[in-house]
N, C-alpha and C. Protein backbone atom coordinates (compact mmCIF):
# COMPACT_ATOMS: atom_id res chain seq x y z
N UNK A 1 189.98 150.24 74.11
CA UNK A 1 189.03 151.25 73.66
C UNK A 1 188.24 151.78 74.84
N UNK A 2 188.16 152.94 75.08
CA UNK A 2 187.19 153.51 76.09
C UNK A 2 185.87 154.79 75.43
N UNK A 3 184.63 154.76 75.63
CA UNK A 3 183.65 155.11 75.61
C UNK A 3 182.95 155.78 76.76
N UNK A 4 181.65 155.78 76.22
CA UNK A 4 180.09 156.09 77.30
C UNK A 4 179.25 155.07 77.27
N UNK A 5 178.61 155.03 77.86
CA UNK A 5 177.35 154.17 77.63
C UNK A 5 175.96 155.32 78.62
N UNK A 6 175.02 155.04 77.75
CA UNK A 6 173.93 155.56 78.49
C UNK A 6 173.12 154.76 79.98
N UNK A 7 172.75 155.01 80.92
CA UNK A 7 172.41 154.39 81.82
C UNK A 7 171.59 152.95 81.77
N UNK A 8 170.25 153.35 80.70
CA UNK A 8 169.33 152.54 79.90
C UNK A 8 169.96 151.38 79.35
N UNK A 9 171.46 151.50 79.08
CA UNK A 9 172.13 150.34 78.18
C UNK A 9 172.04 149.50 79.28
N UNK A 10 172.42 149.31 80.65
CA UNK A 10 172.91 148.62 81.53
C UNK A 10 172.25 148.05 81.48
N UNK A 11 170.96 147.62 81.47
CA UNK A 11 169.94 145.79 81.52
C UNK A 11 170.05 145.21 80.58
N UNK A 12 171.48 145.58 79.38
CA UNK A 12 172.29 144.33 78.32
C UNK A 12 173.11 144.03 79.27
N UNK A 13 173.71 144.55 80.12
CA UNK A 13 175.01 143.92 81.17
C UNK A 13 174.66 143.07 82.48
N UNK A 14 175.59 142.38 82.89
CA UNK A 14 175.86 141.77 84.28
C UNK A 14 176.97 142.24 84.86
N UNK A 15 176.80 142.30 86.24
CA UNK A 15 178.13 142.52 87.30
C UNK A 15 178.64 140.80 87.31
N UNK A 16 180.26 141.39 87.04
CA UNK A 16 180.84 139.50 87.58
C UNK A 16 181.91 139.61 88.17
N UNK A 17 182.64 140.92 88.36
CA UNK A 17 183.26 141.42 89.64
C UNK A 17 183.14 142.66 90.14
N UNK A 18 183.53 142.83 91.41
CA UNK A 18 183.57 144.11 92.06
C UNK A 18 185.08 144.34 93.06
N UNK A 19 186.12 145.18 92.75
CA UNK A 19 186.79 145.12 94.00
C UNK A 19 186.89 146.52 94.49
N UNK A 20 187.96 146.70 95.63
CA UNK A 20 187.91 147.70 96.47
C UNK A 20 189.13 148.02 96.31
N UNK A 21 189.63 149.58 96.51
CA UNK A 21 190.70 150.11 96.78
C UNK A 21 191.46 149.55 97.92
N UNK A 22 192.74 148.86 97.79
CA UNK A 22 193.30 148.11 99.24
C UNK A 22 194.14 149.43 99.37
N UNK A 23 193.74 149.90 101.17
CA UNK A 23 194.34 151.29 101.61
C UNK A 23 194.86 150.67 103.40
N UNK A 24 196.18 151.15 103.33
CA UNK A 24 196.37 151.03 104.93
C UNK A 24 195.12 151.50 105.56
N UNK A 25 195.17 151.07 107.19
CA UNK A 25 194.41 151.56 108.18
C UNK A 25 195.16 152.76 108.84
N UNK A 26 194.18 153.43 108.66
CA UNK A 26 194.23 154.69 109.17
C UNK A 26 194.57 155.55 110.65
N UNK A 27 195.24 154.64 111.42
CA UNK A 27 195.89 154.98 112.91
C UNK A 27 197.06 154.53 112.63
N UNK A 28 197.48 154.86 113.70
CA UNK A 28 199.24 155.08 114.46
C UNK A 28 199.60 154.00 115.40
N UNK A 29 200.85 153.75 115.66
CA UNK A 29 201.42 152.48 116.24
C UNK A 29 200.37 151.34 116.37
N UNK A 30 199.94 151.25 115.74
CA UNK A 30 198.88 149.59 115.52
C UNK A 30 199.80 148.47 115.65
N UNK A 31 199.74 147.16 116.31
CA UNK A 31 200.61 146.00 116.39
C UNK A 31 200.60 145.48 115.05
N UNK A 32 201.89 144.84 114.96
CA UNK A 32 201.75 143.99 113.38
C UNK A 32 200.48 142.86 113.08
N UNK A 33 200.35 142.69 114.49
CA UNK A 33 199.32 141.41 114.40
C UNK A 33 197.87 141.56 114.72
N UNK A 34 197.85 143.19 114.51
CA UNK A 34 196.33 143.65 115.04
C UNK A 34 195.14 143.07 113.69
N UNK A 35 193.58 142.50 114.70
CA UNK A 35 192.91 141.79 114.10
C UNK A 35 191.84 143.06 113.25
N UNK A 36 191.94 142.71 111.75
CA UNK A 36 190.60 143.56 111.43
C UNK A 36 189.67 142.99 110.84
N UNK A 37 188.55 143.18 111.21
CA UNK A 37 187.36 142.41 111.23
C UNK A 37 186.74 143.32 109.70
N UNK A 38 186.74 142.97 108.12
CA UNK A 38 186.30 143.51 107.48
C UNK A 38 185.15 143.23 106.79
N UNK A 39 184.01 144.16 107.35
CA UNK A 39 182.62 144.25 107.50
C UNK A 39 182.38 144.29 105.70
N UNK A 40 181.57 143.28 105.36
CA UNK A 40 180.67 143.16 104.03
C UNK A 40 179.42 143.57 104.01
N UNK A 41 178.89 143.82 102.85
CA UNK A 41 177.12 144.03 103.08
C UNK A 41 176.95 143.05 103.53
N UNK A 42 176.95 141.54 102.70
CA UNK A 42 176.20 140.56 103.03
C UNK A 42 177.05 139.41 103.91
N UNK A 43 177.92 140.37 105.06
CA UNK A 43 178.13 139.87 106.01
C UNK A 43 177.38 139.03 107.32
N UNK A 44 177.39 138.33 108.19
CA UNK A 44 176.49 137.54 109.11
C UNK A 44 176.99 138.39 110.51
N UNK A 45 176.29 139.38 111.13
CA UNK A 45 177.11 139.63 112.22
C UNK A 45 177.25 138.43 112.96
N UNK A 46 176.33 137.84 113.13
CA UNK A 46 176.57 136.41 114.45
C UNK A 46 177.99 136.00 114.06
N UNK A 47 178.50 136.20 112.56
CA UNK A 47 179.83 135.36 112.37
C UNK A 47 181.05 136.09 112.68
N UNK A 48 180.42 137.52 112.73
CA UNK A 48 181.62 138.33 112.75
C UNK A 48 181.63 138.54 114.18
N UNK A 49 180.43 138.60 115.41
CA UNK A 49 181.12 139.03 116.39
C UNK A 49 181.33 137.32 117.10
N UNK A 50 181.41 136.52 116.40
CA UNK A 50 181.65 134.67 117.08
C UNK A 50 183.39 135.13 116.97
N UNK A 51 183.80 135.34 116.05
CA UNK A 51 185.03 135.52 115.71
C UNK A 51 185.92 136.47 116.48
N UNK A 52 185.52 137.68 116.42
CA UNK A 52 185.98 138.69 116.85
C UNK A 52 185.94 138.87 118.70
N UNK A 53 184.79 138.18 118.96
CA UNK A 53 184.98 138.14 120.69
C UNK A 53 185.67 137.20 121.10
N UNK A 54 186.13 136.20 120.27
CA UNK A 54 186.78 135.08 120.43
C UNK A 54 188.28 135.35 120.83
N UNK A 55 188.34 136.60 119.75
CA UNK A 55 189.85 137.10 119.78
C UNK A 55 190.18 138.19 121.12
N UNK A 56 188.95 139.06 121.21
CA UNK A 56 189.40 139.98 122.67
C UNK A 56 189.00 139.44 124.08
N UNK A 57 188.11 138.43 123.54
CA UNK A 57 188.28 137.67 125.17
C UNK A 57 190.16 136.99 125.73
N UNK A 58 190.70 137.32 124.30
CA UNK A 58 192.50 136.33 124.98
C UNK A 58 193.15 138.22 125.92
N UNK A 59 193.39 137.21 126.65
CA UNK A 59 194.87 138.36 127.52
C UNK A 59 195.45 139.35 126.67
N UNK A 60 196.17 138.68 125.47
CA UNK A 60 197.35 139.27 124.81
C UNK A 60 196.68 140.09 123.71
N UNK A 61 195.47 139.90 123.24
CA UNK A 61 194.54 140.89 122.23
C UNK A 61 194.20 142.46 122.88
N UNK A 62 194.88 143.35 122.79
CA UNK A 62 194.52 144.51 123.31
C UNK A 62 193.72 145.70 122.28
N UNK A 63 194.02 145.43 120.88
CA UNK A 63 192.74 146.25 119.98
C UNK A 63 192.55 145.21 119.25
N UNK A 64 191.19 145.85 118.69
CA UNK A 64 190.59 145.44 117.26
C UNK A 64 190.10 146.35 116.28
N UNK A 65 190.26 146.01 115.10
CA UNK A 65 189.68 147.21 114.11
C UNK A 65 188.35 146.89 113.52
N UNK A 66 187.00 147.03 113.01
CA UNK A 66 186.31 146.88 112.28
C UNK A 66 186.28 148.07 111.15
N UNK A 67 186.16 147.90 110.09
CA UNK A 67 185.90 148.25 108.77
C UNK A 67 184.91 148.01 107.95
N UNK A 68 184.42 148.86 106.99
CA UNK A 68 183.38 148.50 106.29
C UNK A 68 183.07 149.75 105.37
N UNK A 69 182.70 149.80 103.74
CA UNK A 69 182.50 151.10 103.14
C UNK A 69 181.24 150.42 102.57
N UNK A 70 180.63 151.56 101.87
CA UNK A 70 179.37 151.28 100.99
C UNK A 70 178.14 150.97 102.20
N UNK A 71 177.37 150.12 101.36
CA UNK A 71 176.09 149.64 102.38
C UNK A 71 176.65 149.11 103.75
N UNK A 72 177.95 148.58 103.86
CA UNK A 72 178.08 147.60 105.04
C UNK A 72 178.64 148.82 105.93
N UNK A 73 178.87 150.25 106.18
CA UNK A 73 178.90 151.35 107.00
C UNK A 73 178.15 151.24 108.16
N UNK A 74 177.02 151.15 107.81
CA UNK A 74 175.54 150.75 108.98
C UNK A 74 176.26 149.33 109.44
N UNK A 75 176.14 148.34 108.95
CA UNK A 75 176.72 147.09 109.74
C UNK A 75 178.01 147.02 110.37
N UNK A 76 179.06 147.93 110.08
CA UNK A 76 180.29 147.91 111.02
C UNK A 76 179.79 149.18 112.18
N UNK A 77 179.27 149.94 112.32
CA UNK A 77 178.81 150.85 113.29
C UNK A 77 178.37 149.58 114.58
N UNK A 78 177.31 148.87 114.07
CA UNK A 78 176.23 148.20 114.64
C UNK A 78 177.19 146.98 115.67
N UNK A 79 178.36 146.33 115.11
CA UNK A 79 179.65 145.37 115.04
C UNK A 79 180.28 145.86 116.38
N UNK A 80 180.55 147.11 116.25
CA UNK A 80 181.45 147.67 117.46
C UNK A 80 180.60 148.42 118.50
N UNK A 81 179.49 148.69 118.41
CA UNK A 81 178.46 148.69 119.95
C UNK A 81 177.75 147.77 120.19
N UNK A 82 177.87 146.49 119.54
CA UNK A 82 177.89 145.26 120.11
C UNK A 82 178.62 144.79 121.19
N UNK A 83 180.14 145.05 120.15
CA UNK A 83 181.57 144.66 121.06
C UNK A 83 181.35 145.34 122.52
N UNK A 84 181.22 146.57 122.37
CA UNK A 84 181.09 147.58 123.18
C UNK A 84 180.10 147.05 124.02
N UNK A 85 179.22 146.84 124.22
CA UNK A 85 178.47 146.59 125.21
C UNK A 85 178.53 145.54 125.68
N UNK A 86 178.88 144.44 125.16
CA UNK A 86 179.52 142.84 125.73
C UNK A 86 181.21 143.12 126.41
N UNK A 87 181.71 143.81 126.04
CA UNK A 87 183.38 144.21 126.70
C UNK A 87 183.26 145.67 126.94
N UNK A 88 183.44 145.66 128.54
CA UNK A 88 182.93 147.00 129.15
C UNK A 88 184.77 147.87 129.12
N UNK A 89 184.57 148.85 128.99
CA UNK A 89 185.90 149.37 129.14
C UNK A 89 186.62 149.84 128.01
N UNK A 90 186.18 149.75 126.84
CA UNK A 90 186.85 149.70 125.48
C UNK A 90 187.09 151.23 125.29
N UNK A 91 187.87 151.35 124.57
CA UNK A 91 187.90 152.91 124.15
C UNK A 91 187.76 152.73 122.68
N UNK A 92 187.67 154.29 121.99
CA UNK A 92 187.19 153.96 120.15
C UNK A 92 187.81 155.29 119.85
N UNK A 93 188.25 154.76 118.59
CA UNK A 93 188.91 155.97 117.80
C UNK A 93 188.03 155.94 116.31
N UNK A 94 187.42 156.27 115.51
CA UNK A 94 186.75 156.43 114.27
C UNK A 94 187.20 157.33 113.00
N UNK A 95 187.30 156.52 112.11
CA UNK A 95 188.34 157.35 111.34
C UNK A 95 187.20 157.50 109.75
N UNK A 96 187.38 158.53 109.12
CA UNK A 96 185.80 158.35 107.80
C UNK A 96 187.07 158.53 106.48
N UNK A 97 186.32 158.10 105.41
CA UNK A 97 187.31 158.66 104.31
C UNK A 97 186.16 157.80 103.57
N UNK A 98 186.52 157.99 101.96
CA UNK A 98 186.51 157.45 101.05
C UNK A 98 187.32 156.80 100.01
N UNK A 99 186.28 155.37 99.53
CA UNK A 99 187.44 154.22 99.17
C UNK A 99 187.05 154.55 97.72
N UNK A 100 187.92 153.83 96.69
CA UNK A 100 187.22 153.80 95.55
C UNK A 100 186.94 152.13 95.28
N UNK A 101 185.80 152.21 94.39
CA UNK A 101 185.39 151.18 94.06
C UNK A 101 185.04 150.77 92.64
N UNK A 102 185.26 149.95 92.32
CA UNK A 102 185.34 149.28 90.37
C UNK A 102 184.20 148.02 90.37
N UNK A 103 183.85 148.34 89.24
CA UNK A 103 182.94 146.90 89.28
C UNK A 103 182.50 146.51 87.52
N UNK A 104 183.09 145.32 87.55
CA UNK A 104 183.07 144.90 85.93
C UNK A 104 182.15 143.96 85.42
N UNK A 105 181.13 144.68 84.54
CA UNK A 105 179.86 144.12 84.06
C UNK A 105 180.34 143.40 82.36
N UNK A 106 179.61 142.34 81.95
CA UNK A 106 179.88 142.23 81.01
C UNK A 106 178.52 141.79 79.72
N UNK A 107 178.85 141.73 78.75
CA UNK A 107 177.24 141.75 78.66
C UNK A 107 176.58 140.26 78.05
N UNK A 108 175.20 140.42 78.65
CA UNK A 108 174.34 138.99 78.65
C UNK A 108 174.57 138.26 77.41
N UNK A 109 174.94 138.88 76.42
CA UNK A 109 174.87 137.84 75.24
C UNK A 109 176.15 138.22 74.54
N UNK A 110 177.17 137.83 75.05
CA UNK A 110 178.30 137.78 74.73
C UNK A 110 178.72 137.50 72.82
N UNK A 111 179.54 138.33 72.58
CA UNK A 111 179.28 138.28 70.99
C UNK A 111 181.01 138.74 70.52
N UNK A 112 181.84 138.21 69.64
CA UNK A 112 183.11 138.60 69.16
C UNK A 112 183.31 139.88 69.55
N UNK A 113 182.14 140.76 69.08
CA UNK A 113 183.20 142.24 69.26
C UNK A 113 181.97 142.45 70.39
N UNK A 114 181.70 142.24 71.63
CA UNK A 114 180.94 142.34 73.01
C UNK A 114 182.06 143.12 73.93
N UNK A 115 182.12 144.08 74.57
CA UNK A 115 182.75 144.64 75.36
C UNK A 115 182.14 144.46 76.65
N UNK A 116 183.23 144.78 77.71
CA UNK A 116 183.44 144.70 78.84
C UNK A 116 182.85 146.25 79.78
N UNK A 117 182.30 146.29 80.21
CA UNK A 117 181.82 148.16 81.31
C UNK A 117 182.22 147.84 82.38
N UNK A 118 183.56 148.62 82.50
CA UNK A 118 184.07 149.11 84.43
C UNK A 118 183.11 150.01 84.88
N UNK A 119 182.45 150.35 85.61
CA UNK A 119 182.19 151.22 86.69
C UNK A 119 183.04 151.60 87.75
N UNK A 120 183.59 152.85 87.95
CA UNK A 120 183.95 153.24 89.07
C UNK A 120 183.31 154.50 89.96
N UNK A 121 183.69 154.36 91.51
CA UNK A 121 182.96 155.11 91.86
C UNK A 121 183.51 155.63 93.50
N UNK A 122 183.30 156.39 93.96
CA UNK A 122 183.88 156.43 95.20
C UNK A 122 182.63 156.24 96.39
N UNK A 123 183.01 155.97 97.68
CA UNK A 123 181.76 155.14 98.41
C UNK A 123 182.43 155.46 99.79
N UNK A 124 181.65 155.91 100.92
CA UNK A 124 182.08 156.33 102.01
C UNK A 124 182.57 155.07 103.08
N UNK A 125 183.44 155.13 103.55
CA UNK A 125 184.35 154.23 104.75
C UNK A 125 184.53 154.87 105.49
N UNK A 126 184.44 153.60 106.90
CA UNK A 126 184.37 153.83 108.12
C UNK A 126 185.23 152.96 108.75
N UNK A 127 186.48 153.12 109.53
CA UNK A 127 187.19 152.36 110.02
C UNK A 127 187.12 152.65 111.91
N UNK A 128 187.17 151.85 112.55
CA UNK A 128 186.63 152.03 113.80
C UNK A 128 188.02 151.29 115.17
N UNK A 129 188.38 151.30 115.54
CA UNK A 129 189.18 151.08 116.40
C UNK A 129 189.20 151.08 117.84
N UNK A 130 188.68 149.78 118.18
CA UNK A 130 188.60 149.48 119.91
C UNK A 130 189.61 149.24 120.66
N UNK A 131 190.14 149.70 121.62
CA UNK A 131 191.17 148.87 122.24
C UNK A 131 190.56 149.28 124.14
N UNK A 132 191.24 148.13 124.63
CA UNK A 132 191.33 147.68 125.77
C UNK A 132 192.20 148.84 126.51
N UNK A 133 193.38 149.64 126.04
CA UNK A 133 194.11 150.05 126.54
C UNK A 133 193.36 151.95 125.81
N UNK A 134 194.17 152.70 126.95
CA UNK A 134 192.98 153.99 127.08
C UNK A 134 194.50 154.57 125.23
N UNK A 135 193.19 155.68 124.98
CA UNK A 135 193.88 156.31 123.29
C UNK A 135 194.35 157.44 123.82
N UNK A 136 194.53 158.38 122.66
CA UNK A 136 195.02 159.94 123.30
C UNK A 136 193.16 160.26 122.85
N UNK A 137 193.01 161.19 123.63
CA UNK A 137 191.61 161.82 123.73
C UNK A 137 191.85 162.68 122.99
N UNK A 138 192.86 163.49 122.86
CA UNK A 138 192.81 164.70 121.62
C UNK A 138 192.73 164.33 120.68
N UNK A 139 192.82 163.21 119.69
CA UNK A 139 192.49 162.62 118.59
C UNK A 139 191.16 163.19 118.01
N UNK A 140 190.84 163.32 116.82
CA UNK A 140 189.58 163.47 116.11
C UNK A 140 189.31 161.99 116.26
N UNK A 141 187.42 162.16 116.58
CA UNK A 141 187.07 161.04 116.38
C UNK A 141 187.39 160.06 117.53
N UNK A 142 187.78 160.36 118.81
CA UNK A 142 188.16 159.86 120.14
C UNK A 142 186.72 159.62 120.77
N UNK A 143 186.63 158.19 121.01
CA UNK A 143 185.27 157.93 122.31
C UNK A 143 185.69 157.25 123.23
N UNK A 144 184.94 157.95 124.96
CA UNK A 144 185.73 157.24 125.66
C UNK A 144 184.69 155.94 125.85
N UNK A 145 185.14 155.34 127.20
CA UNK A 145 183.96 154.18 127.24
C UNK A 145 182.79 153.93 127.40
N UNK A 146 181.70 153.53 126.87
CA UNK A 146 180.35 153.72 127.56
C UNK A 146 180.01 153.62 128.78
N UNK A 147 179.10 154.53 129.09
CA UNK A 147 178.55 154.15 130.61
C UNK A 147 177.45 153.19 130.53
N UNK A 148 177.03 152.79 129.75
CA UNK A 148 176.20 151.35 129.86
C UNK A 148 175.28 151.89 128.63
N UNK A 149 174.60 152.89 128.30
CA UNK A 149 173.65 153.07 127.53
C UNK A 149 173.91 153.16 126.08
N UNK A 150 173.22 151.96 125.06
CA UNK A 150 173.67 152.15 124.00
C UNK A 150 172.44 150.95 123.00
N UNK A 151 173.48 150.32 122.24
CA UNK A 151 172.29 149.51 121.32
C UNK A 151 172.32 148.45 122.32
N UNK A 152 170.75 147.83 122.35
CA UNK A 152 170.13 146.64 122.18
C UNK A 152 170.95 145.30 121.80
N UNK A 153 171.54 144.59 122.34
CA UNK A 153 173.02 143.58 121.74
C UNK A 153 171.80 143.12 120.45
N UNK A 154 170.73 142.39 120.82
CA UNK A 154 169.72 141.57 119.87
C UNK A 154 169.11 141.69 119.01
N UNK A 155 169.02 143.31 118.89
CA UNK A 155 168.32 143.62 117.95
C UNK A 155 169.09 143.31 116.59
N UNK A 156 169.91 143.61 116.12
CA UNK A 156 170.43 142.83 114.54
C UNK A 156 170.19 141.63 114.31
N UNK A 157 170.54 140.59 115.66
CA UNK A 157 171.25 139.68 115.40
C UNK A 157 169.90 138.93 115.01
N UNK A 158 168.52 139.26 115.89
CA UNK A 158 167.22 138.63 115.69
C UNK A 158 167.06 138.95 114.52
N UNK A 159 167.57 140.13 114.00
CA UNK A 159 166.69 140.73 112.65
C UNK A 159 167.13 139.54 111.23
N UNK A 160 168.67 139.51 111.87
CA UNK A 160 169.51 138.52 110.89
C UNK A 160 168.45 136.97 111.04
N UNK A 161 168.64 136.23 111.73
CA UNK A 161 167.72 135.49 112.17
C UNK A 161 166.05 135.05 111.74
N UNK A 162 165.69 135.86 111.32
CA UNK A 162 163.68 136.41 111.22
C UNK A 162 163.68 137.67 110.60
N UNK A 163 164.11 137.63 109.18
CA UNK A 163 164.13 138.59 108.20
C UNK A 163 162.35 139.23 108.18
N UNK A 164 161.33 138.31 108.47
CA UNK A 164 159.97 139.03 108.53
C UNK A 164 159.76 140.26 109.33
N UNK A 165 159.14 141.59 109.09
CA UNK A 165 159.04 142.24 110.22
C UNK A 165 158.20 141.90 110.91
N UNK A 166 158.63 142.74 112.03
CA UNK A 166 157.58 142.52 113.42
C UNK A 166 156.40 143.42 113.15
N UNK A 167 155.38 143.19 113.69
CA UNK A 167 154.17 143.62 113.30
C UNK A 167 154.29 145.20 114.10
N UNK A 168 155.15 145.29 115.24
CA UNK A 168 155.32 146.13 116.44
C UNK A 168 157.00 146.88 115.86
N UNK A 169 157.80 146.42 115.13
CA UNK A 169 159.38 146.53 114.87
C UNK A 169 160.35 146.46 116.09
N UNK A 170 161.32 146.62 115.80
CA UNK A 170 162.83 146.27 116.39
C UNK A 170 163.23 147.80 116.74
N UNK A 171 163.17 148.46 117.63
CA UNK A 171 163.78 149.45 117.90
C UNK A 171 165.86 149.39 118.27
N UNK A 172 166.05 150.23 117.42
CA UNK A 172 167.71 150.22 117.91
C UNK A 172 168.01 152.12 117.85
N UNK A 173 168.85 151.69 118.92
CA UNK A 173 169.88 153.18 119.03
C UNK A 173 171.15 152.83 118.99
N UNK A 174 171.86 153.62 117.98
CA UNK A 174 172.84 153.35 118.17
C UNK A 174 173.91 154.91 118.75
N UNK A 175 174.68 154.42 119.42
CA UNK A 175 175.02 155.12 120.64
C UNK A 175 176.77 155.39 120.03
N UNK A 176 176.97 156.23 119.59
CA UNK A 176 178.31 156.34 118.63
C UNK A 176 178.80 157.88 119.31
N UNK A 177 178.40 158.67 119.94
CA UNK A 177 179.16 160.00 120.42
C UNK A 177 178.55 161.04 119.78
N UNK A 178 179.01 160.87 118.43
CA UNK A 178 178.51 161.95 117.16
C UNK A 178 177.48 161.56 116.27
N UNK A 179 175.94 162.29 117.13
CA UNK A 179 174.65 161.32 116.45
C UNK A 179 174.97 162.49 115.18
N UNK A 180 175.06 163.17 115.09
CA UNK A 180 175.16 164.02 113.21
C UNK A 180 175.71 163.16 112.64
N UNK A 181 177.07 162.58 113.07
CA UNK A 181 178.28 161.58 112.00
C UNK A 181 177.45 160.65 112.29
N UNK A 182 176.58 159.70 112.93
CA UNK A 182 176.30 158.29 112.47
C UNK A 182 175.16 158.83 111.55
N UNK A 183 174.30 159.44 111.38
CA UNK A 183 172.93 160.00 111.01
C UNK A 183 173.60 160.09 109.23
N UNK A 184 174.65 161.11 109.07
CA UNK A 184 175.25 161.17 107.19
C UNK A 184 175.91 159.69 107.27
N UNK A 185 176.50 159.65 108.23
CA UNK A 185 177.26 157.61 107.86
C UNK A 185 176.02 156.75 106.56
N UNK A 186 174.87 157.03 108.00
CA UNK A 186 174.02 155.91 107.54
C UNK A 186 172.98 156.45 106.53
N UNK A 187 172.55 157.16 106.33
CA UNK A 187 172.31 158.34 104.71
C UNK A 187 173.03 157.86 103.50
N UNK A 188 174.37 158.38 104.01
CA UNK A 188 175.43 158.06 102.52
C UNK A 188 175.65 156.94 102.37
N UNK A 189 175.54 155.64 103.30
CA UNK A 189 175.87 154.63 103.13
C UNK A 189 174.56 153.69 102.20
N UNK A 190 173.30 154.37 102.39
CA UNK A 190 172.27 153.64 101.72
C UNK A 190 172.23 154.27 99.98
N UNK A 191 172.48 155.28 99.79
CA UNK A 191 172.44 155.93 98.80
C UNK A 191 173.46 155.17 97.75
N UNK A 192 172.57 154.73 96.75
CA UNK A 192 173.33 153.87 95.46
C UNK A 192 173.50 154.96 94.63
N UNK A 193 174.31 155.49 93.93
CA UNK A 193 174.60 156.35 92.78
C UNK A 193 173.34 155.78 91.55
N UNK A 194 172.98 156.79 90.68
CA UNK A 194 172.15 156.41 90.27
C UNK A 194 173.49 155.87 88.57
N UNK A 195 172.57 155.19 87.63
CA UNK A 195 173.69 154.92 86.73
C UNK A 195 174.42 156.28 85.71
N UNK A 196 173.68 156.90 85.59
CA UNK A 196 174.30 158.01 84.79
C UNK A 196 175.13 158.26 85.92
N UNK A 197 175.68 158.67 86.86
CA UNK A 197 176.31 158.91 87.49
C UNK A 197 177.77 158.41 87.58
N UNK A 198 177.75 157.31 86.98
CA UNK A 198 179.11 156.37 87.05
C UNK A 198 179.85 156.72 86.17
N UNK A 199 181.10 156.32 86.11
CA UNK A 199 181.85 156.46 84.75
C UNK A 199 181.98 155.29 84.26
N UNK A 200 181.99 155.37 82.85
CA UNK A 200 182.25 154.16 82.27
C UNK A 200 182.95 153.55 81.15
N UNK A 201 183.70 152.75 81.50
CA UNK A 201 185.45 152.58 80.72
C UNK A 201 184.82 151.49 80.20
N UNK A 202 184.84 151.35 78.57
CA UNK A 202 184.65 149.49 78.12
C UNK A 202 186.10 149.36 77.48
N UNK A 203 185.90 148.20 77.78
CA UNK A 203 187.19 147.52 77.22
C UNK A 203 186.86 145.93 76.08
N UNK A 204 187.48 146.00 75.25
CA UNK A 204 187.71 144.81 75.18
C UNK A 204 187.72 143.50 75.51
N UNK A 205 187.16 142.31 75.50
CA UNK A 205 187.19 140.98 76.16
C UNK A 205 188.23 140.73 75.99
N UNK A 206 189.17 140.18 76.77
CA UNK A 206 190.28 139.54 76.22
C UNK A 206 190.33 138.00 75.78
């Protein structure tokens, strides 16, 4: 059975899953064994760049990808001018699109005939691509390497760390080529759809 529901209904429901559209990565001759680092909201950068520098500090690692849609957009930006400024030399390719996304609420007081609300919705992605070895520059979305000026390595990682603010704050720049494209990145990436906005499929419990 599929329906509406009004926005107001939703504080009878809970979220108890959410998944993502699984979509190839978006470049050309990539190795079979290339690493992608896929950025969550409530990801730990300390864990993601422990991992990920682990892997381009070896010889034989020549790219890496980071990814991330929705809120975690701002945190994969932040991921790869980290990288970037700890591994001098990198080149970047940046690729934008949109993923779709589902998320299945069900409701608090579960009852024989209690239905199920999908939400779907589409949510902006950012796929990012470092490598060691130089890209084609005519590419959309081509950066070459930094000349040194960019984010602050500490500033996230303290923020992660000492969630209190500073009485003074944490200044960051982030240093991406195209300050317009990081500026809507990080806009669209905070922006939650409001609930009327969603569509909404109920189904049946099974």
């Amino acid at each position: 059975m599929q329906g509406w529901l009004k926005g107001g209904e939703m504080e009878h429901y809970r979220k108890i899953r959410k998944t993502e559209e699984e979509s190839p990565l978006p470049f050309e001759n990539l190795p079979a064994d290339i690493v992608e680092m896929r950025v969550k909201e409530g990801s730990k950068i300390r864990n993601l760049m422990g991992f990920a520098m682990g892997r381009m500090e070896l010889e034989m690692t020549k790219q890496i990808v980071f990814s991330g849609s929705g809120r975690a957009v701002t945190k994969t930006i932040t991921c790869v001018e980290i990288m970037k400024r700890r591994i001098s030399g990198l080149h970047q390719l940046t690729k934008l699109r949109y993923k779709s996304l589902q998320e299945t609420w069900e409701h608090r007081e579960p009852r024989q005939d209690s239905q199920n609300l999908t939400l779907s919705k589409n949510v902006p992605s950012i796929c990012i691509l470092l490598s060691k070895e130089p890209l084609d520059p005519a590419q959309a979305g081509y950066q070459p390497p930094d000349t040194g000026d960019g984010l602050w390595v500490g500033a996230e990682e303290a923020a992660e760390e000492d969630p209190s603010p500073s009485p003074r704050g944490i200044k960051r720049a982030l240093c991406c080529g195209d300050n317009d494209m990081v500026k809507k990145l990080t806009k669209d990436s905070q922006l939650e759809p409001s609930l009327p906005n969603y569509t909404y499929l109920l189904n049946y419990q099974q």
